[in-house]
C-alpha atoms as a PDB file:
ATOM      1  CA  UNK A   1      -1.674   1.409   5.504  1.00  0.00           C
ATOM      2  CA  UNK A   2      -1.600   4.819   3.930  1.00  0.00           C
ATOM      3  CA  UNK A   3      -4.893   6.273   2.610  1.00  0.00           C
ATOM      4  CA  UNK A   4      -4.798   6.168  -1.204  1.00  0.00           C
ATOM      5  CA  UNK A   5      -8.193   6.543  -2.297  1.00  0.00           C
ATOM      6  CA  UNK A   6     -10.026   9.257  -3.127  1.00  0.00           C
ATOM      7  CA  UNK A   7     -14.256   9.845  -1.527  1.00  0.00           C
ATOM      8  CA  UNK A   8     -15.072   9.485  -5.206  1.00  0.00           C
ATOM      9  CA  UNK A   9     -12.977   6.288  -5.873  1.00  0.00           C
ATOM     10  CA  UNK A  10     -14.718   4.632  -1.965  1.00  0.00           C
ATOM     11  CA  UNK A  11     -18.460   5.489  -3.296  1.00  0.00           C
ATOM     12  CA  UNK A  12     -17.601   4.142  -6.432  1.00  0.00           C
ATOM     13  CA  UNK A  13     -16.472   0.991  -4.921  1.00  0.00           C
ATOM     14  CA  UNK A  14     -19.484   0.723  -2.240  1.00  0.00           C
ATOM     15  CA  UNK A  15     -21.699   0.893  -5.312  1.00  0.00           C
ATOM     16  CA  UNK A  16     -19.756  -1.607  -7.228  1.00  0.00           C
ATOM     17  CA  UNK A  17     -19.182  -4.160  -4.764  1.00  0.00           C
ATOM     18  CA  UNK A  18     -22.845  -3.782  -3.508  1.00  0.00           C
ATOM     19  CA  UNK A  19     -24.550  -4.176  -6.736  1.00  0.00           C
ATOM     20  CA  UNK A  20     -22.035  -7.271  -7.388  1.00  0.00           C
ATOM     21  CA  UNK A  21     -23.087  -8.330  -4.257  1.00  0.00           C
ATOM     22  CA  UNK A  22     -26.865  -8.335  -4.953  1.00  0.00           C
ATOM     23  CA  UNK A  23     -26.680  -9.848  -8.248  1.00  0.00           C
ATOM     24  CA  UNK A  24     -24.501 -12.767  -6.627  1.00  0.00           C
ATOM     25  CA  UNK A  25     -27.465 -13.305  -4.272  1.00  0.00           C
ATOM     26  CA  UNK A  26     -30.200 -13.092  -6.593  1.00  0.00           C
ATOM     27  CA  UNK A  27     -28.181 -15.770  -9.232  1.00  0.00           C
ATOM     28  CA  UNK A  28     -28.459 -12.971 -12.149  1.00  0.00           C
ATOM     29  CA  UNK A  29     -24.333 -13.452 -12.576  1.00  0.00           C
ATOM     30  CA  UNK A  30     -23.053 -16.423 -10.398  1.00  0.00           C
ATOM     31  CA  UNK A  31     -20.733 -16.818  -7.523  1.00  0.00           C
ATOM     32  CA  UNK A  32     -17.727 -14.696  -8.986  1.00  0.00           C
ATOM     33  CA  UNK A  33     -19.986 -11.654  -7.776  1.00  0.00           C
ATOM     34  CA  UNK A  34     -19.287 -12.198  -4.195  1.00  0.00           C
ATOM     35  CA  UNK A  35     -15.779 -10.190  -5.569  1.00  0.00           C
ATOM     36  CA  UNK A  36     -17.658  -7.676  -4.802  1.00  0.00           C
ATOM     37  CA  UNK A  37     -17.037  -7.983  -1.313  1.00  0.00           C
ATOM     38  CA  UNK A  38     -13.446  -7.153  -2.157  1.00  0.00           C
ATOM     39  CA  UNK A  39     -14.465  -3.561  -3.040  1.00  0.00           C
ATOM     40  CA  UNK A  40     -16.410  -2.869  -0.326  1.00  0.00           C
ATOM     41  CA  UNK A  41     -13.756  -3.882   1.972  1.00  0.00           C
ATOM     42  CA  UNK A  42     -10.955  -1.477   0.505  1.00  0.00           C
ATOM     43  CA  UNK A  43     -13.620   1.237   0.418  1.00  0.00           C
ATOM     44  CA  UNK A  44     -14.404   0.748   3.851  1.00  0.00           C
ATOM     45  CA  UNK A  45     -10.423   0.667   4.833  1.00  0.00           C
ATOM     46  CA  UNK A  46     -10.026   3.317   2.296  1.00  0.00           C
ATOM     47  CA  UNK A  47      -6.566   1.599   1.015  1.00  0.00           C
ATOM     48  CA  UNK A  48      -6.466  -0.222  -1.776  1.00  0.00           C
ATOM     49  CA  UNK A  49      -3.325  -2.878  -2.098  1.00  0.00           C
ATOM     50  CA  UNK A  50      -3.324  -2.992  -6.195  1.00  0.00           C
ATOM     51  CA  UNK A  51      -3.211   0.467  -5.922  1.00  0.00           C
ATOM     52  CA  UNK A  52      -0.362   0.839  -3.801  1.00  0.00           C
ATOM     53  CA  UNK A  53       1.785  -1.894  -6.037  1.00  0.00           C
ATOM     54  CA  UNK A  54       1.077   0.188  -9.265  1.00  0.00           C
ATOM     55  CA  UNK A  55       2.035   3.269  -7.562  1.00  0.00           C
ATOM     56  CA  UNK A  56      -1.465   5.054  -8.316  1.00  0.00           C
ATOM     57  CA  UNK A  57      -3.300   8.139  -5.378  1.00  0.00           C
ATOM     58  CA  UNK A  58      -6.817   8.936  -6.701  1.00  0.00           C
ATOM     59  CA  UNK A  59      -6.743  11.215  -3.377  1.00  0.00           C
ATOM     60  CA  UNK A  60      -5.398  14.360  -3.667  1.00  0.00           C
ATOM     61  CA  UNK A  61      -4.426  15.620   0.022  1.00  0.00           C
ATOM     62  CA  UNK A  62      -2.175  11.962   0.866  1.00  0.00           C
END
């Protein structure tokens, strides 16, 4: 897997996915926030497979 996001693009997902996350738990949005793991898993691989099918680098030195 070839790096294809950007620091910006990960800490943007880590918040996403994590506040997703805690709204799932608390019940403020329902189950489909636990999609939010899904973010924090491609920010923690820093590869994101949609990203690679559309063609799209947020990073600028891959």
């Amino acid at each position: 897997m070839t790096r294809n996001l950007a620091n910006w693009d990960r800490i943007a997902r880590f918040v996403l996915g994590g506040l997703l996350i805690i709204m799932a738990l608390m019940g403020t949005i329902g189950a489909w926030g636990y999609l939010g793991v899904i973010f924090v898993a491609t920010g923690f691989m820093n590869f994101c497979p949609i990203y690679r099918v559309l063609g799209i680098k947020t990073c600028t030195d891959c």
